[in-house]
C-alpha atoms as a PDB file:
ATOM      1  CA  UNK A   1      95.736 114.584  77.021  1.00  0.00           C
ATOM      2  CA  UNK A   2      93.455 117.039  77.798  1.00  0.00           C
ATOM      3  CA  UNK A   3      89.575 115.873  78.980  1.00  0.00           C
ATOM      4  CA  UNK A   4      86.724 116.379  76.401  1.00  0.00           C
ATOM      5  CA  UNK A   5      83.908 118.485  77.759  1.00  0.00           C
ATOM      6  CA  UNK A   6      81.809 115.335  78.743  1.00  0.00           C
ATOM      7  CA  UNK A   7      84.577 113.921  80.766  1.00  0.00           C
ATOM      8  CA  UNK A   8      84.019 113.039  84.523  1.00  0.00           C
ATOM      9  CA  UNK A   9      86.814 115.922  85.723  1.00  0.00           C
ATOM     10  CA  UNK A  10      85.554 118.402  83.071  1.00  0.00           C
ATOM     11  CA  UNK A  11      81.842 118.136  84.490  1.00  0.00           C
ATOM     12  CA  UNK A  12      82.248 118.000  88.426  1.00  0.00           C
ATOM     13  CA  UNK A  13      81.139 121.446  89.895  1.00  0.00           C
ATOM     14  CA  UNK A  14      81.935 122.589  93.343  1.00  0.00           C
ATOM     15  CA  UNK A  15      82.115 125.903  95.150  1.00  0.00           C
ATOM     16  CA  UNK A  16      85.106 125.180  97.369  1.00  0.00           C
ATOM     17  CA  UNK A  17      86.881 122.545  95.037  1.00  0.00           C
ATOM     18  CA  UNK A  18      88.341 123.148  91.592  1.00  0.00           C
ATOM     19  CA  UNK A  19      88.767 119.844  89.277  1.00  0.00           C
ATOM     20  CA  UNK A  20      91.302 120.048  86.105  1.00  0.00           C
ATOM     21  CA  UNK A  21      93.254 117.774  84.121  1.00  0.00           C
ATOM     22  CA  UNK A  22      96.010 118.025  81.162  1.00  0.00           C
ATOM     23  CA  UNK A  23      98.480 115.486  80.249  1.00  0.00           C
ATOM     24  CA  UNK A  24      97.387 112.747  82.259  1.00  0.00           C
ATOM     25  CA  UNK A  25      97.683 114.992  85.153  1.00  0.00           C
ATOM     26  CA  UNK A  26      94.694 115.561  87.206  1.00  0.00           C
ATOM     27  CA  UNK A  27      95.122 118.618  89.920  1.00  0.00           C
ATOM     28  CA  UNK A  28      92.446 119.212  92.553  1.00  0.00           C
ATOM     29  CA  UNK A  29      92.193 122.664  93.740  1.00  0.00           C
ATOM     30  CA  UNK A  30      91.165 123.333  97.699  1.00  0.00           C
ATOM     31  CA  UNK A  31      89.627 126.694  96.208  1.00  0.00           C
ATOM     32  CA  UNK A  32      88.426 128.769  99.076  1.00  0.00           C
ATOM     33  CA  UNK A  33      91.164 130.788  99.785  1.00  0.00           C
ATOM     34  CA  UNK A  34      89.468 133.820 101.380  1.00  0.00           C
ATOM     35  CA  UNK A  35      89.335 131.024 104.274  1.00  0.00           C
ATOM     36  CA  UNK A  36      92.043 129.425 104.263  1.00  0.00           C
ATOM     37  CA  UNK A  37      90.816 126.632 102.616  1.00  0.00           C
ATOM     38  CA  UNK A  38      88.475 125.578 105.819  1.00  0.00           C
ATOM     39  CA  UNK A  39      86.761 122.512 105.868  1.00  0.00           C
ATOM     40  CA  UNK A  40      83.516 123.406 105.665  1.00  0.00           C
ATOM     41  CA  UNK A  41      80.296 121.335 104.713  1.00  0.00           C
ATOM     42  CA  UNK A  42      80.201 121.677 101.457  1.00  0.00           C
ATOM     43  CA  UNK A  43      83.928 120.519 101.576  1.00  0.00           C
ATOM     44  CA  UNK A  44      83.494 117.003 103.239  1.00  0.00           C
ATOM     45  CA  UNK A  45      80.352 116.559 100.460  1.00  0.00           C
ATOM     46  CA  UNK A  46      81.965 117.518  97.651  1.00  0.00           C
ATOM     47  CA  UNK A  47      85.486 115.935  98.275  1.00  0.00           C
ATOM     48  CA  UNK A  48      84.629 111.765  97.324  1.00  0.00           C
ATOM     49  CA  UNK A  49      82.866 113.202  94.354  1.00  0.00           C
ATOM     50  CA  UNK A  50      86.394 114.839  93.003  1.00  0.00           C
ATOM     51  CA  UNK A  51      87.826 111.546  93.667  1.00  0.00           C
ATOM     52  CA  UNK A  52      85.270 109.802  92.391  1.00  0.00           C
ATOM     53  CA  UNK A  53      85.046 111.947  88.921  1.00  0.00           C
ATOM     54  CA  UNK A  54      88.862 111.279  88.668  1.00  0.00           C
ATOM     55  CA  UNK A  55      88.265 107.283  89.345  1.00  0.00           C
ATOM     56  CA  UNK A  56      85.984 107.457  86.508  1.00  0.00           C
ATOM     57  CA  UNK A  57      88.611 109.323  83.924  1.00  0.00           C
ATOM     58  CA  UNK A  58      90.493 106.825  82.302  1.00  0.00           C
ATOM     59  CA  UNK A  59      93.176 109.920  80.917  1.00  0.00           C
ATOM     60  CA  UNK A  60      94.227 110.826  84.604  1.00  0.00           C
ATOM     61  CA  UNK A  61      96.776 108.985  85.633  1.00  0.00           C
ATOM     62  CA  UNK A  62      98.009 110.587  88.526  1.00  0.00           C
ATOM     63  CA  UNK A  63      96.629 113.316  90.936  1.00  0.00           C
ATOM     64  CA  UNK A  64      98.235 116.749  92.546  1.00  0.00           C
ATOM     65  CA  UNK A  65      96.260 118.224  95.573  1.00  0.00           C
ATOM     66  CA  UNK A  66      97.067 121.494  95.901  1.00  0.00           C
ATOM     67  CA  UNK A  67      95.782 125.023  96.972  1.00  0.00           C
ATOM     68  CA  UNK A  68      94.551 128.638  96.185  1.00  0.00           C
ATOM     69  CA  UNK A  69      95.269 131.357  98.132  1.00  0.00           C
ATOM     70  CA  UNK A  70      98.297 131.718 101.159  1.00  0.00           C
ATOM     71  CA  UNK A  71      97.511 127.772 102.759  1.00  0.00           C
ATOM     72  CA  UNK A  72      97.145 124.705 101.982  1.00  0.00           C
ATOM     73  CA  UNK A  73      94.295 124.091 104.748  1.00  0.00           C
ATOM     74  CA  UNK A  74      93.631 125.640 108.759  1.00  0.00           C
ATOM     75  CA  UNK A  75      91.832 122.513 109.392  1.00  0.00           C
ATOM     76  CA  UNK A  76      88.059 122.220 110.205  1.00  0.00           C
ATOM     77  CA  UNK A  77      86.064 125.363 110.287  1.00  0.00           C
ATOM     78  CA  UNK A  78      84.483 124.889 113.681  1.00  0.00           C
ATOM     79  CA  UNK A  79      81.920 127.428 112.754  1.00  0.00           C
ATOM     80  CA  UNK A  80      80.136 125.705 110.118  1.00  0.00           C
ATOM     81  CA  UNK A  81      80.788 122.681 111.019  1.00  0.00           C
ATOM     82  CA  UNK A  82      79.260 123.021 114.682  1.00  0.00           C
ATOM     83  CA  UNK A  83      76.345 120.603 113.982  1.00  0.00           C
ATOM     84  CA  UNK A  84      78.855 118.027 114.806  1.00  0.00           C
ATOM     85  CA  UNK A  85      79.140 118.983 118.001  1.00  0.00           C
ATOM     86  CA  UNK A  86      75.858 120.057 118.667  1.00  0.00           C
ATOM     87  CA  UNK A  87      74.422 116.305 119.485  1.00  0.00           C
ATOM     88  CA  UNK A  88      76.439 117.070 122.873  1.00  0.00           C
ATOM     89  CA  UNK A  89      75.358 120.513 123.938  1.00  0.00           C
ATOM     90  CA  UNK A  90      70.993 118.915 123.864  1.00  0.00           C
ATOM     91  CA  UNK A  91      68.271 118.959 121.304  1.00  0.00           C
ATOM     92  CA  UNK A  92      67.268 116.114 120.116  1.00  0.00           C
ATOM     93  CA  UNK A  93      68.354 113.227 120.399  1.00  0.00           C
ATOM     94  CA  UNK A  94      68.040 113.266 124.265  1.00  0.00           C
ATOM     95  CA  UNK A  95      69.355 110.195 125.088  1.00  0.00           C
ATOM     96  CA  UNK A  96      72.933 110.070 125.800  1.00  0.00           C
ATOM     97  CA  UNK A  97      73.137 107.057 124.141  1.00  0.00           C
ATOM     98  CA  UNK A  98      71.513 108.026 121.094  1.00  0.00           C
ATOM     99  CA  UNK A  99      73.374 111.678 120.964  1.00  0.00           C
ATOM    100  CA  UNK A 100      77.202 109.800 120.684  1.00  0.00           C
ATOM    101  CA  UNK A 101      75.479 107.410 118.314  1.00  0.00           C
ATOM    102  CA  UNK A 102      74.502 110.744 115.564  1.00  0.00           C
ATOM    103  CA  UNK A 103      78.099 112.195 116.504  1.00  0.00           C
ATOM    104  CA  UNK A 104      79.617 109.161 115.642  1.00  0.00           C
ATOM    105  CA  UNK A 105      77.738 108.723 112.390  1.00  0.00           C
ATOM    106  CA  UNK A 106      79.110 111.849 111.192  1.00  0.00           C
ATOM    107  CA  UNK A 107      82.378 111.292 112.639  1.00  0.00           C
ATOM    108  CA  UNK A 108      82.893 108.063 110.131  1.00  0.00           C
ATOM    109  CA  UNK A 109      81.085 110.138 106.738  1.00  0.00           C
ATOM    110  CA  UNK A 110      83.560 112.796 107.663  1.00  0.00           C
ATOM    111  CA  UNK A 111      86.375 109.751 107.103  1.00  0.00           C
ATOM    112  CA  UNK A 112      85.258 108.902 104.511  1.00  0.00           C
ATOM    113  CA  UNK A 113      85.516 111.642 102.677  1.00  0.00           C
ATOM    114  CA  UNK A 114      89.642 111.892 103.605  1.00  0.00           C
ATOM    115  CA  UNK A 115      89.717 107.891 102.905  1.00  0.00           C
ATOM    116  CA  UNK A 116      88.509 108.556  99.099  1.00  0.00           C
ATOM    117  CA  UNK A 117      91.780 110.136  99.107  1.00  0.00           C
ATOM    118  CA  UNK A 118      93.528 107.490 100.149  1.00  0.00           C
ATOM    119  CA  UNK A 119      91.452 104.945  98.108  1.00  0.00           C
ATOM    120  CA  UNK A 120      91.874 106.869  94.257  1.00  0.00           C
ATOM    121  CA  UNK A 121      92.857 104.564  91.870  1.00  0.00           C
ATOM    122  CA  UNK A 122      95.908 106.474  90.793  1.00  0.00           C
ATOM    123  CA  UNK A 123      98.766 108.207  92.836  1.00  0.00           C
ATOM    124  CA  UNK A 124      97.844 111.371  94.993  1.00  0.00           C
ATOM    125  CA  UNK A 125     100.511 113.849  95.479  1.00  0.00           C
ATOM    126  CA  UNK A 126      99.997 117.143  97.889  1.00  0.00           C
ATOM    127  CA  UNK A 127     101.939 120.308  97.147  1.00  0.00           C
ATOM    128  CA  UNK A 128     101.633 121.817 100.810  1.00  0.00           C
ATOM    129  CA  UNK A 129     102.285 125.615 101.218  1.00  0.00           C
ATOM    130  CA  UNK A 130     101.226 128.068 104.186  1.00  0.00           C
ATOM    131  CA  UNK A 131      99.436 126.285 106.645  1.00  0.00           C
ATOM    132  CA  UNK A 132      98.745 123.065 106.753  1.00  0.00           C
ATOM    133  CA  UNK A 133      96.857 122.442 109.624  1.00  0.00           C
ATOM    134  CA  UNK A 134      94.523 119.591 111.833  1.00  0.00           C
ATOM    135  CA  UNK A 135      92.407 118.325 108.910  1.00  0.00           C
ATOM    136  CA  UNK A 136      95.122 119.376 106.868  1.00  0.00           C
ATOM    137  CA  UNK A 137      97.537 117.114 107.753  1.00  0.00           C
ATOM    138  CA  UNK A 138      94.763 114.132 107.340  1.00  0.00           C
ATOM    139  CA  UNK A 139      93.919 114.955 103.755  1.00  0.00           C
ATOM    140  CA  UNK A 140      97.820 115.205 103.154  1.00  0.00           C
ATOM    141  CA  UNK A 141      98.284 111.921 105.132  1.00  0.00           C
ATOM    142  CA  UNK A 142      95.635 110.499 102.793  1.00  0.00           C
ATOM    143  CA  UNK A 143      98.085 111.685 100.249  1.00  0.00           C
ATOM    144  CA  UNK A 144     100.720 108.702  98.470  1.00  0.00           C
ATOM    145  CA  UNK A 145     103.557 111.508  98.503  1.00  0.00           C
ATOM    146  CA  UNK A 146     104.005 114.995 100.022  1.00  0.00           C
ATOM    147  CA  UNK A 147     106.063 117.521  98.789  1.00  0.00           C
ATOM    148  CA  UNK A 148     105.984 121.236 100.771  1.00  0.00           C
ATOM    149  CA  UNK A 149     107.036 124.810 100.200  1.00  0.00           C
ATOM    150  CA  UNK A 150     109.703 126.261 102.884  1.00  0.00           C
ATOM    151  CA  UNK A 151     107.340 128.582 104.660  1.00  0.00           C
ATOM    152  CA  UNK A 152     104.889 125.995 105.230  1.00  0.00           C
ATOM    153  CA  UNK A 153     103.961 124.911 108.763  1.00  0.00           C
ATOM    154  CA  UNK A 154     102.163 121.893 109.964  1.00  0.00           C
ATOM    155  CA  UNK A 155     100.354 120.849 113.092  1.00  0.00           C
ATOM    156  CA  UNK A 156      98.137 118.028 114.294  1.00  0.00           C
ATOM    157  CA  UNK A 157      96.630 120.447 116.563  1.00  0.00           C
ATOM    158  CA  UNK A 158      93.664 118.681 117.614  1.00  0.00           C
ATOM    159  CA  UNK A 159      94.485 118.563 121.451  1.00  0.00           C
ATOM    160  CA  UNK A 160      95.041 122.144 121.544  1.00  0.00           C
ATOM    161  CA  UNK A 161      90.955 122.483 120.798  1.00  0.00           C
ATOM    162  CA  UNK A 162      90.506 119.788 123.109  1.00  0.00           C
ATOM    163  CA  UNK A 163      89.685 117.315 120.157  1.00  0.00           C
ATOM    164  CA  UNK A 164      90.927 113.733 119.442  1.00  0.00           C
ATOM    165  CA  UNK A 165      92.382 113.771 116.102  1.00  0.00           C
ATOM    166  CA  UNK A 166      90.072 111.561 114.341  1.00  0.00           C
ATOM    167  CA  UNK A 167      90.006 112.043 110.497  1.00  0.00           C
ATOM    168  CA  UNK A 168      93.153 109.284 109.797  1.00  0.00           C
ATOM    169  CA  UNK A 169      96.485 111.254 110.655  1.00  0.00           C
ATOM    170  CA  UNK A 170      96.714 109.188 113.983  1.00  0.00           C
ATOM    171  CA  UNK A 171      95.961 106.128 112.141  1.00  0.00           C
ATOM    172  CA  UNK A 172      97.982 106.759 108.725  1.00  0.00           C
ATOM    173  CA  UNK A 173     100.951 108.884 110.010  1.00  0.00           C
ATOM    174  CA  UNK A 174     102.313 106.509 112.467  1.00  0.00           C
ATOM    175  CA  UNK A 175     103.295 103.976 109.079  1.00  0.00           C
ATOM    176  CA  UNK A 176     104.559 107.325 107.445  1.00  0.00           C
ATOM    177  CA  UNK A 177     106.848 109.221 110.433  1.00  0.00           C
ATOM    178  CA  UNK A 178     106.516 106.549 113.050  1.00  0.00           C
ATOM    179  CA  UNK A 179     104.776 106.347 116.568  1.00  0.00           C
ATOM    180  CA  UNK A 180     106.988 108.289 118.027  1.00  0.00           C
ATOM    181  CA  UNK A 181     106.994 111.434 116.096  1.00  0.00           C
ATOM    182  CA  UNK A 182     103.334 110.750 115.761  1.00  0.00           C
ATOM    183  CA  UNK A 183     102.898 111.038 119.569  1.00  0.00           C
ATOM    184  CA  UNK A 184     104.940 114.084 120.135  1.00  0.00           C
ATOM    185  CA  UNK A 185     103.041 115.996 117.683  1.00  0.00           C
ATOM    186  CA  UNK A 186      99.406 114.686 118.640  1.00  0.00           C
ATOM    187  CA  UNK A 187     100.212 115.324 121.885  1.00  0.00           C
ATOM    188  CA  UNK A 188     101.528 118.868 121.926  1.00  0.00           C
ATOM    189  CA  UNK A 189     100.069 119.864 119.086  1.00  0.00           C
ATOM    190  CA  UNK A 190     102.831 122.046 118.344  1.00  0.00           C
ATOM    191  CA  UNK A 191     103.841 123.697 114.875  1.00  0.00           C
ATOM    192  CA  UNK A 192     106.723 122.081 113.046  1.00  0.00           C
ATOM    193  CA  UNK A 193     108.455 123.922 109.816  1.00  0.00           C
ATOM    194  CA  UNK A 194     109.083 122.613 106.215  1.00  0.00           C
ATOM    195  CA  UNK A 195     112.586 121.477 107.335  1.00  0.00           C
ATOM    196  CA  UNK A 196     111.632 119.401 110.210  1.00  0.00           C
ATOM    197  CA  UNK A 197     108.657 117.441 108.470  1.00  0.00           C
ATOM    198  CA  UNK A 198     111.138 116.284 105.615  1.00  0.00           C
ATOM    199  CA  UNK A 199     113.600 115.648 108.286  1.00  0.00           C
ATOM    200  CA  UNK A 200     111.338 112.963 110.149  1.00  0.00           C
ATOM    201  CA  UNK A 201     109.652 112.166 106.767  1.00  0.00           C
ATOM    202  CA  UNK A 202     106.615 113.820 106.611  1.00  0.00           C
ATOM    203  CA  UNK A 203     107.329 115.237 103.174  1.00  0.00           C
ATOM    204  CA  UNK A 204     109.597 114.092 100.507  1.00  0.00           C
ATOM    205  CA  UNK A 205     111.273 117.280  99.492  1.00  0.00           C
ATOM    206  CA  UNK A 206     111.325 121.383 100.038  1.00  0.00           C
ATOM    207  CA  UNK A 207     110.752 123.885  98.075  1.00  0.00           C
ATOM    208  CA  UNK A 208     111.399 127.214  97.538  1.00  0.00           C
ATOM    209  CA  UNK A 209     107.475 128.576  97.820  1.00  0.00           C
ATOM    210  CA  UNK A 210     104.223 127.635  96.533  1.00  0.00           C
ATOM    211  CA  UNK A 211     104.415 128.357  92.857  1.00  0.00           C
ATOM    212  CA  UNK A 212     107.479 126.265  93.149  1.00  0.00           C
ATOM    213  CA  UNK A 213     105.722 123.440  95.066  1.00  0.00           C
ATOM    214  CA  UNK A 214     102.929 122.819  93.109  1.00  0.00           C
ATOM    215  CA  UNK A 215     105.164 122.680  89.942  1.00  0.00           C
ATOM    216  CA  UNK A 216     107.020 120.304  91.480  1.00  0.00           C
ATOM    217  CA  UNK A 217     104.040 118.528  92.291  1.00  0.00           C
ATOM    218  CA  UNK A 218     103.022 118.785  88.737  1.00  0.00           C
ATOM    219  CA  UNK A 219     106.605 117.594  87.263  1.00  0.00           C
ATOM    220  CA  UNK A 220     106.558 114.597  89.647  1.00  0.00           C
ATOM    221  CA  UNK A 221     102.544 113.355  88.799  1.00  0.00           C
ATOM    222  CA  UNK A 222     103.603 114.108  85.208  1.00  0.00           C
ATOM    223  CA  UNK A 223     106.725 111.751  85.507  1.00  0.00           C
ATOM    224  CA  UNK A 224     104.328 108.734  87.389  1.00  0.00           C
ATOM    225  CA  UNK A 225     101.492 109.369  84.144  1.00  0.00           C
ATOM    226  CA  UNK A 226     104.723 108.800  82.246  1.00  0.00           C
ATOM    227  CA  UNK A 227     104.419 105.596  83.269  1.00  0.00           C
ATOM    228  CA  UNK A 228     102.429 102.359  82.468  1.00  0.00           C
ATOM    229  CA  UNK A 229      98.673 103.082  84.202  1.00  0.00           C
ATOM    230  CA  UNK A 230      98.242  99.791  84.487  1.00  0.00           C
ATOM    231  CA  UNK A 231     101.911  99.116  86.429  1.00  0.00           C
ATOM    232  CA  UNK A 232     101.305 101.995  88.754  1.00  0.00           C
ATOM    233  CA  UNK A 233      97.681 101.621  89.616  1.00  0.00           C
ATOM    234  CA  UNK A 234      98.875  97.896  90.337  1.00  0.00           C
ATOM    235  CA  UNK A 235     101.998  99.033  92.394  1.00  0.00           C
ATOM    236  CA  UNK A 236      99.528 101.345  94.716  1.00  0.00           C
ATOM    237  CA  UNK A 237      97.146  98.489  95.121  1.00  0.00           C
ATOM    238  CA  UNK A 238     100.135  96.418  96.012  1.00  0.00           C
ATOM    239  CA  UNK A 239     101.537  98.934  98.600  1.00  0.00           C
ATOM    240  CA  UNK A 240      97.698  98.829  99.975  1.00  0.00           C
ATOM    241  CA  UNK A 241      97.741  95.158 100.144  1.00  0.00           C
ATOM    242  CA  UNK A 242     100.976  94.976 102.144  1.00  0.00           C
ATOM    243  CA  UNK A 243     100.675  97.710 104.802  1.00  0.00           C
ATOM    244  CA  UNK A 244     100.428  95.638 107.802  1.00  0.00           C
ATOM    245  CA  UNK A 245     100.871  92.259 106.515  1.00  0.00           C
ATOM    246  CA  UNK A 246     103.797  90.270 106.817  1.00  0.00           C
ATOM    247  CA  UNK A 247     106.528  90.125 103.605  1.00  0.00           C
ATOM    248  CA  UNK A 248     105.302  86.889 102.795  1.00  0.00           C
ATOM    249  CA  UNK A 249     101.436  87.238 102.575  1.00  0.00           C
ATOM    250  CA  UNK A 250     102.744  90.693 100.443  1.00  0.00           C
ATOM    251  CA  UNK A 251     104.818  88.508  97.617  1.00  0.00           C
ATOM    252  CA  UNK A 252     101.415  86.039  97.879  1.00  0.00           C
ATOM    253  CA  UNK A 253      99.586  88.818  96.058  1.00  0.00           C
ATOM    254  CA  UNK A 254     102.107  90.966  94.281  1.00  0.00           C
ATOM    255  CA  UNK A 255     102.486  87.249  92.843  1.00  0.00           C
ATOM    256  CA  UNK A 256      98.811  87.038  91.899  1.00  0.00           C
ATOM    257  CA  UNK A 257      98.321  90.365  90.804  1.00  0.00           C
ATOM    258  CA  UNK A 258     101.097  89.740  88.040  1.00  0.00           C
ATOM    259  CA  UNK A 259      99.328  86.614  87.279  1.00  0.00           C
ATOM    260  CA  UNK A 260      96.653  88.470  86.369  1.00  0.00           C
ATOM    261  CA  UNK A 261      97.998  91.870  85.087  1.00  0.00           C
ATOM    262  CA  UNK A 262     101.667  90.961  83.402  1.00  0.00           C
ATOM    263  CA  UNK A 263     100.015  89.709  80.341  1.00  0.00           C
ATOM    264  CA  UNK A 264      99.114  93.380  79.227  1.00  0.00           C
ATOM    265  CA  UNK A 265      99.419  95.228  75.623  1.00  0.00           C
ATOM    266  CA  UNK A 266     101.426  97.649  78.220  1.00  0.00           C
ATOM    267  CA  UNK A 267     104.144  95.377  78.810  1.00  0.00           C
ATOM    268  CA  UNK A 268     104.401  94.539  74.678  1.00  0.00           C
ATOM    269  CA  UNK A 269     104.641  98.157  74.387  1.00  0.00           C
ATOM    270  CA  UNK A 270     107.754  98.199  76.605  1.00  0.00           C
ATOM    271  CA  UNK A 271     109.721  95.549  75.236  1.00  0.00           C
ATOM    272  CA  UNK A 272     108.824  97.139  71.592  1.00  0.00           C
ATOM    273  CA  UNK A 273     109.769 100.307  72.454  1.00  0.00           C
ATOM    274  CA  UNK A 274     113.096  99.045  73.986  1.00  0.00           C
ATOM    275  CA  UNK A 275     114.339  97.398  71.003  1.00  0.00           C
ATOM    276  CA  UNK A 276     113.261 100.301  68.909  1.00  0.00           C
ATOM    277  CA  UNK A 277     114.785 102.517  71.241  1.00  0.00           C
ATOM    278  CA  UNK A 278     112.062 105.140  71.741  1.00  0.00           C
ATOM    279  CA  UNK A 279     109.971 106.030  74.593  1.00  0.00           C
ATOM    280  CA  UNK A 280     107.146 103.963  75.258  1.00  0.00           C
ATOM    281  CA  UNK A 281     103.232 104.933  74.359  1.00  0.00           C
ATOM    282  CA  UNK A 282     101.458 103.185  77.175  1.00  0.00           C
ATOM    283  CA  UNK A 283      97.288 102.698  77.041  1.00  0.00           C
ATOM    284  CA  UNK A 284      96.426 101.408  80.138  1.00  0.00           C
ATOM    285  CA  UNK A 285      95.930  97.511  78.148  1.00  0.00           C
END
């Protein structure tokens, strides 16, 4: 299932980001590798529109964030991103007031760009390798699953740059590794290997290096666009839903979601494909 050339993924154009898609598979490239992947400007524009172009695909079901070059991410490239700072070191604004209220504006379109992540309509998986670092480790929180090679290292290392972390990892990584391995990283801001983020569940599995983690990657979004689109978008909206809320408001909308959704050409397909014993052909109906 490969896109046509007027497909959303086929058209969007970026000079840090690289957009493709076969077999249902979207992967989204962080392509500036002579940086280490930084997180520049053009990265925090161009980031919802990757999302947004695979939104708008109706063949991806399922998308792999990985990256060119020896890391996954440093983090924010504090030299062309200085304009957020700047606010605080004079110019205009003068004000006080109205200099925290520009850096804060920027502060939340920054989120956003790392919530679009979070918010794709389909499954996100991140095939970490290298360094994975600050901003890093919020895009891969954004992430559903993460998966990472065995040299790669990770770090919330905000505090060390005498930053708050404040694109999502303190927010999403607490309901991922807990508050307390939350706090002792954000705190310290120290490095932790491969082995210790699966060990307090950071990522799902290790492997051997990066070719090997980004197949893996691959093999895993190919075995979730194996499934029914319109069961697994549902199950992620589900998970959404619930995060937070307590089991019973959860089963009040898994049980209206079904009453909306379980009367699909999707589910006919399974049942059909059951009794004939074959694999199932699902369309997203």
């Amino acid at each position: 299932m490969t896109p046509d050339a007027g497909s959303s993924v086929a058209s969007f154009a970026s000079e840090v980001l690289t957009l493709e898609s076969s077999g249902g598979v979207a992967t989204l490239w962080l392509d500036r590798p002579e940086k280490g992947n930084a997180m520049g400007p053009a990265f925090w524009a161009d980031l919802p529109e990757a999302v947004a172009a695979v939104d708008a695909d109706p063949s991806v079901r399922a998308l792999v964030v990985a990256a060119r070059g020896r890391h996954f991410s440093v983090g924010l490239d504090l030299v062309a991103m200085g304009g957020v700072l700047a606010p605080l070191e004079g110019g205009a604004p003068t004000t006080p007031a109205a200099r925290a209220r520009r850096v804060r504006a920027e502060i939340v379109r920054l989120q956003a760009s790392i919530t679009a992540v979070a918010d794709c309509r389909v499954p996100v998986v991140a095939a970490i390798h290298g360094s994975c670092i600050g901003g890093g480790v919020d895009l891969a929180a954004a992430c559903d699953i993460r998966l990472a090679s065995a040299d790669a290292v990770l770090s919330v290392r905000e505090a060390k740059v005498a930053i708050v972390a404040d694109m999502g990892s303190l927010q999403r990584l607490p309901g991922i590794i807990g508050h307390g391995h939350v706090a002792e990283l954000a705190y310290t801001g120290k490095d932790i290997t491969a082995a210790r983020a699966r060990e307090i569940g950071l990522v799902n599995d290790v492997f051997a290096d990066a070719d090997a983690v980004q197949a893996g990657a691959s093999a895993l979004a190919g075995e979730i666009a194996g499934n029914s689109p319109l069961a697994v978008e549902g199950t992620k909206a589900v998970l959404a839903a619930s995060a937070g809320r307590s089991v019973t408001d959860g089963l009040e909308y898994v049980a209206t979601w079904n009453a909306g959704f379980l009367a699909s050409d999707d589910l006919t397909e399974a049942m059909t494909a059951f009794l004939e014993k074959r694999p199932p052909r699902y369309t997203g109906r």
